[in-house]
Protein backbone atom coordinates (compact mmCIF):
# COMPACT_ATOMS: atom_id res chain seq x y z
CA UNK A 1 55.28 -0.89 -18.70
CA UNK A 2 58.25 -0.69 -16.63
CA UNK A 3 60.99 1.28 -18.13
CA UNK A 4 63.94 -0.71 -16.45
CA UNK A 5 67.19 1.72 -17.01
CA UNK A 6 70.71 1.05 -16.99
CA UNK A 7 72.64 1.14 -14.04
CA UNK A 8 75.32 2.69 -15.24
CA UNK A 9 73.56 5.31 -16.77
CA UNK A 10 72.02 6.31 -12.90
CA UNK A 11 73.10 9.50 -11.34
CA UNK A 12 73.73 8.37 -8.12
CA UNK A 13 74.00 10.38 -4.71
CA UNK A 14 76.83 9.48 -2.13
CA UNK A 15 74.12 7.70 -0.12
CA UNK A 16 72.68 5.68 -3.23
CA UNK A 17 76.35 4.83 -4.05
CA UNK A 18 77.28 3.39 -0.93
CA UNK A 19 73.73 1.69 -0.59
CA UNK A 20 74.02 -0.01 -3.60
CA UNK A 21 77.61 -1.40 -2.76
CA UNK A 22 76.48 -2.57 0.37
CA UNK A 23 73.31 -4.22 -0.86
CA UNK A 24 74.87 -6.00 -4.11
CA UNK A 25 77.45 -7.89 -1.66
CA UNK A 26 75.03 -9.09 0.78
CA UNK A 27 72.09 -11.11 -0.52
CA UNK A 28 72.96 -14.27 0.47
CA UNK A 29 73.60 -12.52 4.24
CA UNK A 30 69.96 -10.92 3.07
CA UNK A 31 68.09 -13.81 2.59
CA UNK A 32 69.21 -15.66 5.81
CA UNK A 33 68.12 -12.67 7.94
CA UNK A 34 64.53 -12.16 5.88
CA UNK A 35 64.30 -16.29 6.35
CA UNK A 36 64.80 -16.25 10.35
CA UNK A 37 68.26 -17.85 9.74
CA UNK A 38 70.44 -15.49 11.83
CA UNK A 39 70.24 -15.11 15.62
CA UNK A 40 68.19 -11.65 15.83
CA UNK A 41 65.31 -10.38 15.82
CA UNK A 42 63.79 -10.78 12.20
CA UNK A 43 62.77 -7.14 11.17
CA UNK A 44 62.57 -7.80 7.97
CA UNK A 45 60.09 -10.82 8.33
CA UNK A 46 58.07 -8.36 11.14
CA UNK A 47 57.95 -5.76 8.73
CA UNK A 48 56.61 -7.75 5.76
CA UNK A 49 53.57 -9.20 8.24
CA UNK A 50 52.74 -5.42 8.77
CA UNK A 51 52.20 -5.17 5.18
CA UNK A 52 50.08 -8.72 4.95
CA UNK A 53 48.17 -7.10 7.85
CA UNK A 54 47.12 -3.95 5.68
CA UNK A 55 46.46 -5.87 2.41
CA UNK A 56 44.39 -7.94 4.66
CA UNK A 57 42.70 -4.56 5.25
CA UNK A 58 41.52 -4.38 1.20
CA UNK A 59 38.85 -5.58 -0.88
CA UNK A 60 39.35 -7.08 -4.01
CA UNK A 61 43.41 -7.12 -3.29
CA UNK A 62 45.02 -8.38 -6.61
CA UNK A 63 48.28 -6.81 -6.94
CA UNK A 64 51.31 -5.12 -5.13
CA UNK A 65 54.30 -3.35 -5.96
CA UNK A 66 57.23 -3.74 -3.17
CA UNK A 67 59.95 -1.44 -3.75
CA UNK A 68 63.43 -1.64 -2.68
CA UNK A 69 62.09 -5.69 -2.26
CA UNK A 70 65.68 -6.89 -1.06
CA UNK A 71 65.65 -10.74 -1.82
CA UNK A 72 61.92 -10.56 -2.82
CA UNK A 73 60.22 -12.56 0.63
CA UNK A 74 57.55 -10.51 0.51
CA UNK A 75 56.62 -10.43 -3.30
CA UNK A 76 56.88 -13.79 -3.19
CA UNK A 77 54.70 -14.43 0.06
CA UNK A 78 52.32 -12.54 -1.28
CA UNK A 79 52.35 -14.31 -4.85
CA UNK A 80 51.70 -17.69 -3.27
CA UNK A 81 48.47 -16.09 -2.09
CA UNK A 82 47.44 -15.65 -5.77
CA UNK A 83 48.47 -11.43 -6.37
CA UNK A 84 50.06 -10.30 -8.91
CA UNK A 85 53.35 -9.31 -7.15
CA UNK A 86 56.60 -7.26 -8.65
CA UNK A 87 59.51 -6.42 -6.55
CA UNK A 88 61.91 -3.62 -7.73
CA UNK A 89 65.29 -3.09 -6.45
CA UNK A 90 68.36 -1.54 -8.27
CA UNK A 91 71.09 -3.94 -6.66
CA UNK A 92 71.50 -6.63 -9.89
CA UNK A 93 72.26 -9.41 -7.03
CA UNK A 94 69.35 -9.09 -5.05
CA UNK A 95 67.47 -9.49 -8.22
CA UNK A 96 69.45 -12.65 -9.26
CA UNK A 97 68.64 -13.71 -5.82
CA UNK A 98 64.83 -13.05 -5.98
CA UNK A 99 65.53 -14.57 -9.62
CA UNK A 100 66.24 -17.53 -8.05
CA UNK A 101 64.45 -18.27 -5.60
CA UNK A 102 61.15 -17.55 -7.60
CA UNK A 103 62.25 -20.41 -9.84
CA UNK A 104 62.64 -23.29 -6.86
CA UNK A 105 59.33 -21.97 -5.96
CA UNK A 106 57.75 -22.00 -9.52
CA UNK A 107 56.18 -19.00 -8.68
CA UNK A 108 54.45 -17.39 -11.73
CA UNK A 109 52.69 -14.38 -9.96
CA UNK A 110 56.23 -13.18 -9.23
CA UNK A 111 57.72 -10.27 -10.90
CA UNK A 112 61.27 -8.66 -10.68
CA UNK A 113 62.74 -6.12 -12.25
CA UNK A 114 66.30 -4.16 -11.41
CA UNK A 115 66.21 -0.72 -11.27
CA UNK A 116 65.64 2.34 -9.18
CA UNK A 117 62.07 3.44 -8.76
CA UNK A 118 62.54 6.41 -10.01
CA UNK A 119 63.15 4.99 -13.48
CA UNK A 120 59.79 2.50 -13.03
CA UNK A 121 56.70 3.17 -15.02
CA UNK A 122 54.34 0.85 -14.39
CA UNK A 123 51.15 3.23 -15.63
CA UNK A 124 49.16 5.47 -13.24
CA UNK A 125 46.19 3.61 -10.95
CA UNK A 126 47.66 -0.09 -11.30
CA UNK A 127 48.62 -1.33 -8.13
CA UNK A 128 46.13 -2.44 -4.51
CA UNK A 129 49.59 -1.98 -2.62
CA UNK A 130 52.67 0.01 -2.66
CA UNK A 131 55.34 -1.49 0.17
CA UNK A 132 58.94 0.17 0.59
CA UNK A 133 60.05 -1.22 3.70
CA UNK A 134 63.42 -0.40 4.80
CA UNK A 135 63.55 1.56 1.76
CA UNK A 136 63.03 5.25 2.98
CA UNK A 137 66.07 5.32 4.97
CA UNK A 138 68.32 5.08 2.11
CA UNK A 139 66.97 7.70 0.34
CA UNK A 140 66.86 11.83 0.72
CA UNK A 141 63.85 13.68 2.33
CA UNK A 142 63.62 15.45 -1.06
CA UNK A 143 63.52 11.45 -2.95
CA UNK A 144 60.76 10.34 0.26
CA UNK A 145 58.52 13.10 -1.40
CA UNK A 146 59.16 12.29 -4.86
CA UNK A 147 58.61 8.23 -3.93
CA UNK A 148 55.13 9.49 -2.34
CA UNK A 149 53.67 11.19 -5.30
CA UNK A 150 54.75 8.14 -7.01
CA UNK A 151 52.85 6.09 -4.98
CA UNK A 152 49.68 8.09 -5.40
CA UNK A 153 50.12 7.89 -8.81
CA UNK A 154 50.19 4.56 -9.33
CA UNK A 155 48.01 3.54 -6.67
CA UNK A 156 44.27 2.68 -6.90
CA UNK A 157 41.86 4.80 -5.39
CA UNK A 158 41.52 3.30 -1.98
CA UNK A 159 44.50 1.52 -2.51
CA UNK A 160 47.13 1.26 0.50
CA UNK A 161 50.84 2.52 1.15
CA UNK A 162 52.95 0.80 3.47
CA UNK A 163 56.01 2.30 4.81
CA UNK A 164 58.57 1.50 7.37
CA UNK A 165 60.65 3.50 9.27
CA UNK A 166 63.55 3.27 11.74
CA UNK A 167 61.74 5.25 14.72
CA UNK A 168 63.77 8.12 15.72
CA UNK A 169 61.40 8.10 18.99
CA UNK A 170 63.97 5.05 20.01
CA UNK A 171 66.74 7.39 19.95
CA UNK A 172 65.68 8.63 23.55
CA UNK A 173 65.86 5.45 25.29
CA UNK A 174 68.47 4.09 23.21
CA UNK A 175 70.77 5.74 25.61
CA UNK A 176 73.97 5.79 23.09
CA UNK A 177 75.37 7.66 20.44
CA UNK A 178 72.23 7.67 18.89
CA UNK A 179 70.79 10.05 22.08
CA UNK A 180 73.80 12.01 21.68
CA UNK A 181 73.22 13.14 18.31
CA UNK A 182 69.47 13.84 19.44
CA UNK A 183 70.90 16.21 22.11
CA UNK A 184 73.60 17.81 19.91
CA UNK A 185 70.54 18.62 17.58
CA UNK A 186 68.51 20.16 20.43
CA UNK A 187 65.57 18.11 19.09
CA UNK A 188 64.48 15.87 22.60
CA UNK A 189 62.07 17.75 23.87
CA UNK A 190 59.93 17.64 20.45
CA UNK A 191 60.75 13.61 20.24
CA UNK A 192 59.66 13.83 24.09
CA UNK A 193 56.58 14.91 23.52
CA UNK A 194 55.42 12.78 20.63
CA UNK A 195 56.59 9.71 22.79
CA UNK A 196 54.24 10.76 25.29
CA UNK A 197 51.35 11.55 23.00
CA UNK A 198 51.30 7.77 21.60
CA UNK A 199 51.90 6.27 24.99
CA UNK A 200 48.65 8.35 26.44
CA UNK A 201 46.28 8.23 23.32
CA UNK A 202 43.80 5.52 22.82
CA UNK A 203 44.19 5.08 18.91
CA UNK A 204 46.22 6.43 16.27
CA UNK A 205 44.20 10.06 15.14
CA UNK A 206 44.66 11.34 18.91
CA UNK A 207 47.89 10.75 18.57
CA UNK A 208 48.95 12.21 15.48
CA UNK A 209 46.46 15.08 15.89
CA UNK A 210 48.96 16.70 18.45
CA UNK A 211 52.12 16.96 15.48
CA UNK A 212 51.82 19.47 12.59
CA UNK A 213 54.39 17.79 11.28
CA UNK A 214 57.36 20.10 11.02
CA UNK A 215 60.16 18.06 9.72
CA UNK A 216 63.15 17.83 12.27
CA UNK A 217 66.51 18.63 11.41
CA UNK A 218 68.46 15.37 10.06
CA UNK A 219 72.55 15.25 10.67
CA UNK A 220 75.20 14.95 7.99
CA UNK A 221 76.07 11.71 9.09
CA UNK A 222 74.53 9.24 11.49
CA UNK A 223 76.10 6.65 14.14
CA UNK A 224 77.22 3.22 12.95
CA UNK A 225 74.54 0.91 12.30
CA UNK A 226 76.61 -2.09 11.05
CA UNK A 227 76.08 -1.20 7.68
CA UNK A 228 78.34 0.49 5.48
CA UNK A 229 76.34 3.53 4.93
CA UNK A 230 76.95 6.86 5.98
CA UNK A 231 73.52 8.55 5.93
CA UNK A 232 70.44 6.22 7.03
CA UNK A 233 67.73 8.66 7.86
CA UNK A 234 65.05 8.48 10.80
CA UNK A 235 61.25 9.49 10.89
CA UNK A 236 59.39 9.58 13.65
CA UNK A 237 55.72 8.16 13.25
CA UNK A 238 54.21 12.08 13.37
CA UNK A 239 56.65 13.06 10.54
CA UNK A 240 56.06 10.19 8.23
CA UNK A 241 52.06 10.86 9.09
CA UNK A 242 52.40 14.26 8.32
CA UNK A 243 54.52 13.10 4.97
CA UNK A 244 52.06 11.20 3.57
CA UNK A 245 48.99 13.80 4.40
CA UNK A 246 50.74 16.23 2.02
CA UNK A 247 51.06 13.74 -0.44
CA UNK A 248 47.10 13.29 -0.75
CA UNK A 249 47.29 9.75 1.77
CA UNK A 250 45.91 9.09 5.08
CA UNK A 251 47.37 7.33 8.13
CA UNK A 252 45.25 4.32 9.09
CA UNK A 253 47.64 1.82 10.86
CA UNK A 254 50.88 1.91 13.09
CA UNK A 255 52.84 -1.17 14.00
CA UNK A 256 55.44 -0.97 15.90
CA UNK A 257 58.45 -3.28 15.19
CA UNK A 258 61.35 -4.83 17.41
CA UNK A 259 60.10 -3.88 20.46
CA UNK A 260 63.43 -3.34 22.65
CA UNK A 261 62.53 -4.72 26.47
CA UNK A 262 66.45 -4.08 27.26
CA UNK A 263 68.43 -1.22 26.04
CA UNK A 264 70.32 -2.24 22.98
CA UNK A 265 74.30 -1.96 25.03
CA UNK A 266 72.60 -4.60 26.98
CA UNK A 267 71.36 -6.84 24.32
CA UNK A 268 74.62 -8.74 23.41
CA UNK A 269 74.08 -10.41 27.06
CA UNK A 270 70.86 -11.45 27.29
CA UNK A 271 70.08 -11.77 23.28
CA UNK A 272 68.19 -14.78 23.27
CA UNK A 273 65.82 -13.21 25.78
CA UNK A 274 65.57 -10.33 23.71
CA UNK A 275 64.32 -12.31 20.71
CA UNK A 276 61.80 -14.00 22.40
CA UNK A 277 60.36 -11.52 24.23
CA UNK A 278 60.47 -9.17 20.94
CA UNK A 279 58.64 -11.64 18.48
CA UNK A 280 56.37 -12.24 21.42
CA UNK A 281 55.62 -8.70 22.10
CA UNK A 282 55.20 -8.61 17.79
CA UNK A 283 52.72 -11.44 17.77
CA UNK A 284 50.52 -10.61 20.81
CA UNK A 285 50.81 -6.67 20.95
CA UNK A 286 51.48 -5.58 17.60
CA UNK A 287 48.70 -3.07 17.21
CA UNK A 288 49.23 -1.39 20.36
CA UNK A 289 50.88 2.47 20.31
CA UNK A 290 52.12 2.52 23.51
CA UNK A 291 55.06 0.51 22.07
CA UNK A 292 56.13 2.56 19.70
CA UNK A 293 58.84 4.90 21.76
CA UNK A 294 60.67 1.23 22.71
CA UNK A 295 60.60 -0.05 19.09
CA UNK A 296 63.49 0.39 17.14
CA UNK A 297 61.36 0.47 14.28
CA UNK A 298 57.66 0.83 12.61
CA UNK A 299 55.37 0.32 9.85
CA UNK A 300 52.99 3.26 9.03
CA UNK A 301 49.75 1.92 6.89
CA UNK A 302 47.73 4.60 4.62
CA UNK A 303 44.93 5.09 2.13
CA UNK A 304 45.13 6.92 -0.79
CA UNK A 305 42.33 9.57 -0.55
């Protein structure tokens, strides 16, 4: 039973504040990037294939949860392929929009509530999937831990947790402000070596095996990202492994998403070229690790043990 709240009852943080001021004034801009109708790379629609690739992963896959589901594309994708699919999200207009665009679809296997998912109850062992992509970064390290032992909760045994990230392993060929802030926090040698470990290992245990998972040290406040806010935190792949592992999951999948062939200060001039080559790279590659330092982003799949 979901237990929907009142957003005005909601103790929000600084970060949630700003988030949800940001988010309830762009879902029409929302929907036209998750659709493919804006001129860059579609992250949003690459993410949401990573999670089709890991519920194609499952037997017997009859229902998914998407949290923080934006303008619902992916409840809705996966709804049309006959699971019973709820999106959550506490900005009221990216509900209306999801709303809406369930109903020109006549979509019945389409759920949406608004509301945070820390006031969601849907019961304990309910759900095949759990996705919160380009959720995590709005949220505290404290909240990522709280949001994983919700997920194990309400997960299946066997069931599968999708997560994506923006990859903090981009921030050391970035070569901006973003490198900068890695330097100021004396943390690229320990970002070095996990970008070497993925680019040498053959699968994704090798890899991972190297990182105990020590969480590195996150700044007050991060570089613009074009949105307006302040705090969006970054995991690299070994820290959101090592995340999960505590909360009772294991890693079985890493995708990595918008692959960067250019640095991004010379992306403006040659963007066309970047798209292409990036959905290319996501269609033809998107399994392989040794991508992962160039991506921008990722998509970590795991089971819950």
């Amino acid at each position: 039973m979901a237990s929907r709240g009142n957003q005005d009852e909601m103790e929000l943080s600084s970060q949630q504040a700003q988030a949800l001021t940001y988010f309830d004034r762009v879902s029409a801009e929302w929907r036209m990037k998750a659709e493919g109708r804006a001129s860059k790379v579609n992250v949003i629609a690459q993410r949401n294939a990573c999670a089709h690739r890991v519920g194609g992963f499952l037997p017997n896959f009859r229902s998914m949860l998407d949290v923080g589901c934006g303008t619902g594309e992916l409840v809705l994708e996966m709804a049309a392929r006959n699971i019973s699919s709820t999106g959550i999200d506490f900005a009221p207009e990216m509900i209306r929009a999801c709303k809406e665009k369930r109903s020109a679809l006549a979509q019945q296997n389409a759920h949406f509530h608004c509301c945070s998912v820390f006031q969601y109850d849907p019961g304990e062992s309910t759900q095949d999937l759990i996705s919160a992509l380009g959720f995590i970064e709005y949220i505290s390290p404290a909240e990522l831990t709280d949001l994983l032992r919700f997920s194990h909760r309400v997960l299946r045994q066997g069931g599968a947790l999708v997560l994506g990230s923006r990859n903090r392993l981009f921030n050391l060929v970035s070569l901006n402000e973003y490198t900068r802030m890695e330097v100021a926090l004396g943390t690229p040698d320990r970002l070095l070596d996990e970008a070497i470990a993925f680019s040498e290992a053959g699968d994704l245990e090798t890899a991972l095996a190297a990182f105990p998972g020590e969480r590195l040290p996150q700044p007050d406040v991060h570089p613009g990202t074009g949105i307006s806010v302040a705090v969006r935190y970054q995991y690299t792949p070994g820290e959101l492994a090592a995340a999960v592992r505590e909360a009772g999951f294991a890693a079985t999948a890493l995708f990595p998403v918008h692959y960067h062939a250019v640095p991004p200060r010379a992306k403006a001039r040659m963007l066309e070229m970047h798209v292409a080559f990036s959905d290319s790279i996501f269609e033809t590659a998107g399994h392989d690790l040794r991508l992962i330092p160039f991506s921008s982003s990722f998509v970590l799949g795991a089971c819950k043990n």
